[in-house]
PDB file of N, CA and C in Angstrom:
ATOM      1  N   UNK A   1       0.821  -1.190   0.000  1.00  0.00           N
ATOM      2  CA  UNK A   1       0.000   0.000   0.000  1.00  0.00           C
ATOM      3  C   UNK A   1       0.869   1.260   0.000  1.00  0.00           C
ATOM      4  N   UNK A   2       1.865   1.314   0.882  1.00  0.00           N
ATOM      5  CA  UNK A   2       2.844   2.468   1.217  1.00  0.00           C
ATOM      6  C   UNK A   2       3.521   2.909  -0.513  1.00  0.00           C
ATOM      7  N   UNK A   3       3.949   1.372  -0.750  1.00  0.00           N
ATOM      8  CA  UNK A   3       4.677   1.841  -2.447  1.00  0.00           C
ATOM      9  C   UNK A   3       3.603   2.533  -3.382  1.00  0.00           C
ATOM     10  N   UNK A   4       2.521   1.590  -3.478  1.00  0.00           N
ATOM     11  CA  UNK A   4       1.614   1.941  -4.164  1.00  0.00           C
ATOM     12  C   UNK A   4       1.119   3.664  -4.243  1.00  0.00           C
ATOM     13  N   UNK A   5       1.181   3.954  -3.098  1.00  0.00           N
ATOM     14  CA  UNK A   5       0.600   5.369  -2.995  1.00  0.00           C
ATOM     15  C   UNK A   5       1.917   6.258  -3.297  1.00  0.00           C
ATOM     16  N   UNK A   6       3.200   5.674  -3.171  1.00  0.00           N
ATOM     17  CA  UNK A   6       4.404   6.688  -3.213  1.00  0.00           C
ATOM     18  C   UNK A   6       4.295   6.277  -4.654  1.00  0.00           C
ATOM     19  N   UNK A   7       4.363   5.386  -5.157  1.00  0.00           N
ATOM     20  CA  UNK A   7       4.609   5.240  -6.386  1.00  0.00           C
ATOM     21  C   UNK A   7       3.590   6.452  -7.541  1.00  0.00           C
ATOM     22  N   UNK A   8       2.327   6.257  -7.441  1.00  0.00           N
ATOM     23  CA  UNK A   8       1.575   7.374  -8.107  1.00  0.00           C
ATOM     24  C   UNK A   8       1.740   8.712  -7.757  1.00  0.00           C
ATOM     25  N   UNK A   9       2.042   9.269  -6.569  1.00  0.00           N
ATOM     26  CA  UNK A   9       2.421  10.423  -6.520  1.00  0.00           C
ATOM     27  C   UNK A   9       3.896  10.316  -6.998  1.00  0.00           C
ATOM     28  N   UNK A  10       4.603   9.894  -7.500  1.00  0.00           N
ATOM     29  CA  UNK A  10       5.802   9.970  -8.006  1.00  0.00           C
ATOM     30  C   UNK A  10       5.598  10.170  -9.520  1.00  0.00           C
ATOM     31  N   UNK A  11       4.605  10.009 -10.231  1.00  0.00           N
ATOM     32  CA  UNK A  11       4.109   9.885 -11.369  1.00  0.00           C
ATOM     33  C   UNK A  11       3.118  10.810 -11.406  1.00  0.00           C
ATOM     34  N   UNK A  12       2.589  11.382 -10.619  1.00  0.00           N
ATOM     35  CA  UNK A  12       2.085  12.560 -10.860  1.00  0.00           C
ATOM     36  C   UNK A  12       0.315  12.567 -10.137  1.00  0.00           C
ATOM     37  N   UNK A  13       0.332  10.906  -9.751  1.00  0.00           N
ATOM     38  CA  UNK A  13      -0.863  11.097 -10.279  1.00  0.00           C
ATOM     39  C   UNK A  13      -1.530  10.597  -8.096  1.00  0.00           C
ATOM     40  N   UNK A  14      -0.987  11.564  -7.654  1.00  0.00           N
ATOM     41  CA  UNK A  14      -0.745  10.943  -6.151  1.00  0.00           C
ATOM     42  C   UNK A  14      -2.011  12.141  -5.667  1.00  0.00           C
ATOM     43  N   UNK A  15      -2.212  12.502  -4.530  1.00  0.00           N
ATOM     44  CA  UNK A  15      -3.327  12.974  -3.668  1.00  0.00           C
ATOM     45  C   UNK A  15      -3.505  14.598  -4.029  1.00  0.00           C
ATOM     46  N   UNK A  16      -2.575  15.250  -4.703  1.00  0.00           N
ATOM     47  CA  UNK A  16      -3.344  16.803  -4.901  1.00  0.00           C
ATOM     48  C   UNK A  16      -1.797  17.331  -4.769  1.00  0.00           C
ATOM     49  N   UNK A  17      -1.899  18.303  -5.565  1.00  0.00           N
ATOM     50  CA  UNK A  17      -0.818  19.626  -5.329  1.00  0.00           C
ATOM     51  C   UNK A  17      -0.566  20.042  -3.890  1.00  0.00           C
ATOM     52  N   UNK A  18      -1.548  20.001  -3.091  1.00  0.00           N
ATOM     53  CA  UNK A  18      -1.688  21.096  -1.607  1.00  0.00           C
ATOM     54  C   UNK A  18      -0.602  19.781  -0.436  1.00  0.00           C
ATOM     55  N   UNK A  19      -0.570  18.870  -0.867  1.00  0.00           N
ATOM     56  CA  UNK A  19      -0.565  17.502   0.166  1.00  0.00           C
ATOM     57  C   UNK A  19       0.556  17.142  -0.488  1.00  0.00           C
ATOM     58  N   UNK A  20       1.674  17.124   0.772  1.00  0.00           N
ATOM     59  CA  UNK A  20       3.411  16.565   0.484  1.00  0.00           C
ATOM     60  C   UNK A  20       2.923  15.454   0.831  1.00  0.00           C
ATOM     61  N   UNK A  21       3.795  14.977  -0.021  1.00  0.00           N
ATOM     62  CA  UNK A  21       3.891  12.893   0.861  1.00  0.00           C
ATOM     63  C   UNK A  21       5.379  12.585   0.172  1.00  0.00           C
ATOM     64  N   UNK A  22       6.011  11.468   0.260  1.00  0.00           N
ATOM     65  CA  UNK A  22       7.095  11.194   0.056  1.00  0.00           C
ATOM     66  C   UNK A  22       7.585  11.031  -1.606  1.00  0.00           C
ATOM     67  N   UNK A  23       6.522  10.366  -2.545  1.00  0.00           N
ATOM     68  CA  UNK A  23       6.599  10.712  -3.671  1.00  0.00           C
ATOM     69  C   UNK A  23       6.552  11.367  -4.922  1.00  0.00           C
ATOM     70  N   UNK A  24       5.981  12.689  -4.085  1.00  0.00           N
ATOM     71  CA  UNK A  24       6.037  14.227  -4.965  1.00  0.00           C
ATOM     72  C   UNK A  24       7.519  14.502  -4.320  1.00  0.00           C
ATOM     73  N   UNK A  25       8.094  14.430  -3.503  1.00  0.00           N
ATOM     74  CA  UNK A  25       9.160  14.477  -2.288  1.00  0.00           C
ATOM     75  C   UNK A  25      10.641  14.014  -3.662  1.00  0.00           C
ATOM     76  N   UNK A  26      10.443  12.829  -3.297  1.00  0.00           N
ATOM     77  CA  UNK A  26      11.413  12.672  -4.792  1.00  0.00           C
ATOM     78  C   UNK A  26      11.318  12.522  -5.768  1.00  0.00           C
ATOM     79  N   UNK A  27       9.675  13.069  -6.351  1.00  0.00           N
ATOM     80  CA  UNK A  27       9.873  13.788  -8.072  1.00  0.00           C
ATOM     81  C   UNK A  27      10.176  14.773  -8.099  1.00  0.00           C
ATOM     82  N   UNK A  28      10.508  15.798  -6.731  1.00  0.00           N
ATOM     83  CA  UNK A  28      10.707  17.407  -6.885  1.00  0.00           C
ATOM     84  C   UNK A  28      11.881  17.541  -6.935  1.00  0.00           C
ATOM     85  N   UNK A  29      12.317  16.335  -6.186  1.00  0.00           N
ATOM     86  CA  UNK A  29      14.172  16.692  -5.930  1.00  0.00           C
ATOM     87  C   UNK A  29      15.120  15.278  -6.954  1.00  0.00           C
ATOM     88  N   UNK A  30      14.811  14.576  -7.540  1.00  0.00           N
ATOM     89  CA  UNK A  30      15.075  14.281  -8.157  1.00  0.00           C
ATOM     90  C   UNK A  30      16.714  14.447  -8.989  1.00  0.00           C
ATOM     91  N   UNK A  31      16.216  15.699  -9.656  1.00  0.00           N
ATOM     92  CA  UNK A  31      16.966  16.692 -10.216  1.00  0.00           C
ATOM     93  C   UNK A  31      18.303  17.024  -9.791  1.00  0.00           C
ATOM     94  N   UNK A  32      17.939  17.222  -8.977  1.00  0.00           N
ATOM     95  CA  UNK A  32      19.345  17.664  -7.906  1.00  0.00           C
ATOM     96  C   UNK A  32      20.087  16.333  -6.980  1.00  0.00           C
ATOM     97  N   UNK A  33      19.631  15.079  -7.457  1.00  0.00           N
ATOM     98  CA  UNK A  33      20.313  14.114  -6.698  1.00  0.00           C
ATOM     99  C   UNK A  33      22.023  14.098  -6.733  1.00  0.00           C
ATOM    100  N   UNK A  34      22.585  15.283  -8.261  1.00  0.00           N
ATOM    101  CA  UNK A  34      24.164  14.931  -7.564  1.00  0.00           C
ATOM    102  C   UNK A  34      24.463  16.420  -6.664  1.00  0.00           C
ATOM    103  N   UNK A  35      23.883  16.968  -6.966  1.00  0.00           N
ATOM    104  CA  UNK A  35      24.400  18.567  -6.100  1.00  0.00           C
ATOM    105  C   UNK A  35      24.034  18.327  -4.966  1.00  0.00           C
ATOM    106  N   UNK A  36      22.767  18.352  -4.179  1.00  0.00           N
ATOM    107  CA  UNK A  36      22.489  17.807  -3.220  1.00  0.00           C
ATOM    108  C   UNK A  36      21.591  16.118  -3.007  1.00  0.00           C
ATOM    109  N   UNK A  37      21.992  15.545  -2.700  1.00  0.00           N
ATOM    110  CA  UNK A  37      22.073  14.098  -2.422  1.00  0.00           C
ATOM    111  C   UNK A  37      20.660  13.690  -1.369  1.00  0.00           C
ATOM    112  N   UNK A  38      21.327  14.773  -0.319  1.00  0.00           N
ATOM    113  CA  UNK A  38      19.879  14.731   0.917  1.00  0.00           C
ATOM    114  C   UNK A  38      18.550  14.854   0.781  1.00  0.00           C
ATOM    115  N   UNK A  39      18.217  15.210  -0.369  1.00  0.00           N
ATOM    116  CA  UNK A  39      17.009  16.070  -0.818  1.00  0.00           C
ATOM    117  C   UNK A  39      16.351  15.010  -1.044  1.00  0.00           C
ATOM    118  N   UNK A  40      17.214  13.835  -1.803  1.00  0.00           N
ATOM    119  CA  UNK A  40      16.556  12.398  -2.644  1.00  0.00           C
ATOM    120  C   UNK A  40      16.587  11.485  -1.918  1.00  0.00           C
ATOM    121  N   UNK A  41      17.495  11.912  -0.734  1.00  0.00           N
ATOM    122  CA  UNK A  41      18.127  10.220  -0.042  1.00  0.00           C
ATOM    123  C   UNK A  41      17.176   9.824   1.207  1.00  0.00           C
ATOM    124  N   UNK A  42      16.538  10.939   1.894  1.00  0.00           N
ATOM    125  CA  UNK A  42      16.133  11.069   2.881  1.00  0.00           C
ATOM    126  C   UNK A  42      14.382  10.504   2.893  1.00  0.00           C
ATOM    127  N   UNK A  43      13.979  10.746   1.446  1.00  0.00           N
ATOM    128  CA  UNK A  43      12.607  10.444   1.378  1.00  0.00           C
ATOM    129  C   UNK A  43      12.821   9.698   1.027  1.00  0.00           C
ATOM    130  N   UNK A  44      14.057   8.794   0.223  1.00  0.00           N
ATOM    131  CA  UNK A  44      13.411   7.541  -0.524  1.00  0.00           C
ATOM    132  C   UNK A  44      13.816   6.296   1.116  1.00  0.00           C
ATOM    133  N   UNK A  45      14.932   7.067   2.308  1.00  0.00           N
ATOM    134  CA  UNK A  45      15.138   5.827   3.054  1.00  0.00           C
ATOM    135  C   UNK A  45      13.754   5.901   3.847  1.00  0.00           C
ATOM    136  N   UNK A  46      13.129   6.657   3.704  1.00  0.00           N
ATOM    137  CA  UNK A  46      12.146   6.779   5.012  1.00  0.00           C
ATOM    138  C   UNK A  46      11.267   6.088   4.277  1.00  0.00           C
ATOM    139  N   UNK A  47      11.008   6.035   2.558  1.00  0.00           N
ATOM    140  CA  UNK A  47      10.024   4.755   2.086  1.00  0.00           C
ATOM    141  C   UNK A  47      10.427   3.530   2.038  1.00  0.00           C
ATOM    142  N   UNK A  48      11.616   2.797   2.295  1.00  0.00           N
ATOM    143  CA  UNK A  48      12.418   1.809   2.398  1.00  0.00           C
ATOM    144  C   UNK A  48      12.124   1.593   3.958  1.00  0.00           C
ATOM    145  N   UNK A  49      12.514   2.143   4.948  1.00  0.00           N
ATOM    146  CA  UNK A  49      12.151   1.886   6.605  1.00  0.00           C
ATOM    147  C   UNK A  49      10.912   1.552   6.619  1.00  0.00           C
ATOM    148  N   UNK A  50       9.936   2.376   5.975  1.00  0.00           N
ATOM    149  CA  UNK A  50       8.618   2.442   6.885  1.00  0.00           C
ATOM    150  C   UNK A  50       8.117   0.977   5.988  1.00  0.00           C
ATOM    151  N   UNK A  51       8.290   0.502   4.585  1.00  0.00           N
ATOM    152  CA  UNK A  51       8.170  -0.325   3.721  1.00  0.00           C
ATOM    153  C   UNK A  51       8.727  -1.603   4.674  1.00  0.00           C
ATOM    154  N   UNK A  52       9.699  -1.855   5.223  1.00  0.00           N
ATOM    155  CA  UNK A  52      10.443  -3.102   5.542  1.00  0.00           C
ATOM    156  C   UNK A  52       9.621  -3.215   6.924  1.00  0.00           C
ATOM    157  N   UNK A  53       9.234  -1.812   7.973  1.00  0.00           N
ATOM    158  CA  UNK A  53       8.995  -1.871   9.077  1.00  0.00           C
ATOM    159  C   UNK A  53       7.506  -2.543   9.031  1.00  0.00           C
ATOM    160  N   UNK A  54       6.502  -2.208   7.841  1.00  0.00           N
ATOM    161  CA  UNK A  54       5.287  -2.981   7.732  1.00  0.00           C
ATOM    162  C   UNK A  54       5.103  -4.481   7.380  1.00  0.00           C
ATOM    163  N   UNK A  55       6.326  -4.698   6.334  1.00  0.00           N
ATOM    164  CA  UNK A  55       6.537  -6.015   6.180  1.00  0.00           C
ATOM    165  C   UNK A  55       6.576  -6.654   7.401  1.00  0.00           C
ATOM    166  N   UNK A  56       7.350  -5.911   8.574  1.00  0.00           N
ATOM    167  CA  UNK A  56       8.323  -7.379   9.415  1.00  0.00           C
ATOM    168  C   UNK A  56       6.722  -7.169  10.445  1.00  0.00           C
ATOM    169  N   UNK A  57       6.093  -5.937  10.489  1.00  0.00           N
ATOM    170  CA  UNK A  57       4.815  -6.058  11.269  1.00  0.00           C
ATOM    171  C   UNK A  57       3.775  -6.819  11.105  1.00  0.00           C
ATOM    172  N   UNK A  58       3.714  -6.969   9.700  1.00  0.00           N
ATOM    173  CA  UNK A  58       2.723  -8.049   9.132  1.00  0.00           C
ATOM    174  C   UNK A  58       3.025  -9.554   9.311  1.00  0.00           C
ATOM    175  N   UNK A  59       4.706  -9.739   9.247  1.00  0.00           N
ATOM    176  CA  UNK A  59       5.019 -10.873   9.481  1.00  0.00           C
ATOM    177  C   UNK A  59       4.571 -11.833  10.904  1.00  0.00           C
ATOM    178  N   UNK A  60       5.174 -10.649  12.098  1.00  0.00           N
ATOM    179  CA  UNK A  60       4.882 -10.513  13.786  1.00  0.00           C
ATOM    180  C   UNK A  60       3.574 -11.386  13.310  1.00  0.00           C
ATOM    181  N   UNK A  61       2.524  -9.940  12.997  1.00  0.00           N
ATOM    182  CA  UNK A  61       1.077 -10.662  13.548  1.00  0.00           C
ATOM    183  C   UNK A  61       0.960 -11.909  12.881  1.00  0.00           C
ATOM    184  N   UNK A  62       1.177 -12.085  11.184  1.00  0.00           N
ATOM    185  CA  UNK A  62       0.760 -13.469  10.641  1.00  0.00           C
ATOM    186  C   UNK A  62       1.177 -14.699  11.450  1.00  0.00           C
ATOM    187  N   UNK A  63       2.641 -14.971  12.001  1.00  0.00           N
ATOM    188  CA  UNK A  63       3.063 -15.842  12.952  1.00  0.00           C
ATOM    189  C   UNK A  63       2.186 -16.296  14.490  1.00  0.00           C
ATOM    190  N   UNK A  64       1.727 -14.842  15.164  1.00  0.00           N
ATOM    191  CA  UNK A  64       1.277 -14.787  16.054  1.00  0.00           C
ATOM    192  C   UNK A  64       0.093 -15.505  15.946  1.00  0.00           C
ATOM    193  N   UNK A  65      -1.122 -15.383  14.662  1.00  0.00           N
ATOM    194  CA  UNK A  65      -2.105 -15.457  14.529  1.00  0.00           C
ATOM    195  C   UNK A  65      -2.448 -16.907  14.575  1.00  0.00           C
ATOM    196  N   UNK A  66      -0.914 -17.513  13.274  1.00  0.00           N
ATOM    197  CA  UNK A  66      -0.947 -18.639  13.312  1.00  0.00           C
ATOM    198  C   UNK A  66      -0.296 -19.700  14.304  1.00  0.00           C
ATOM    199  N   UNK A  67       0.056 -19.395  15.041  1.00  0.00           N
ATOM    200  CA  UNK A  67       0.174 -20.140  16.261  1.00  0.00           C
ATOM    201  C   UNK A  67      -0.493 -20.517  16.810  1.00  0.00           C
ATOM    202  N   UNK A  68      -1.939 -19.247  17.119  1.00  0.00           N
ATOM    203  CA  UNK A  68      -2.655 -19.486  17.976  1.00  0.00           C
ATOM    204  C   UNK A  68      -4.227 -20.504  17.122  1.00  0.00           C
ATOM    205  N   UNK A  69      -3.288 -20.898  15.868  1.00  0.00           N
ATOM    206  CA  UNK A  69      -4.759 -21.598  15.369  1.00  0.00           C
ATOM    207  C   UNK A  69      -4.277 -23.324  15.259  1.00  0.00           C
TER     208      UNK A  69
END
């Protein structure tokens, strides 16, 4: 879900002009990934963290769930 939604606002086609989210984030800065680096690096690790952090959460509960069946 997280990619999915970064992914279309990366393409243009994400929640509205008025509303930052991470994938207008690095279609804006893009551009500038060799002059400044931070601009690109920072939104794409925080979609990589929060991406791996839902995986391993989903994992937790699926294990948990299935244990208890």
């Amino acid at each position: 879900m997280t990619l999915s939604i970064v992914s279309f606002s990366f393409i243009g086609l994400g929640m509205g002009d008025n509303v930052v989210d991470w994938g207008s984030m690095v279609s804006e800065t893009h551009h500038y990934l060799l002059s400044y680096p931070g601009l690109t690096l920072y939104p794409v690790l925080m979609i990589v963290l929060c991406t791996m952090a839902f995986h391993m959460l989903g994992r937790w509960i699926e294990r948990r769930v299935s244990a208890r069946a």
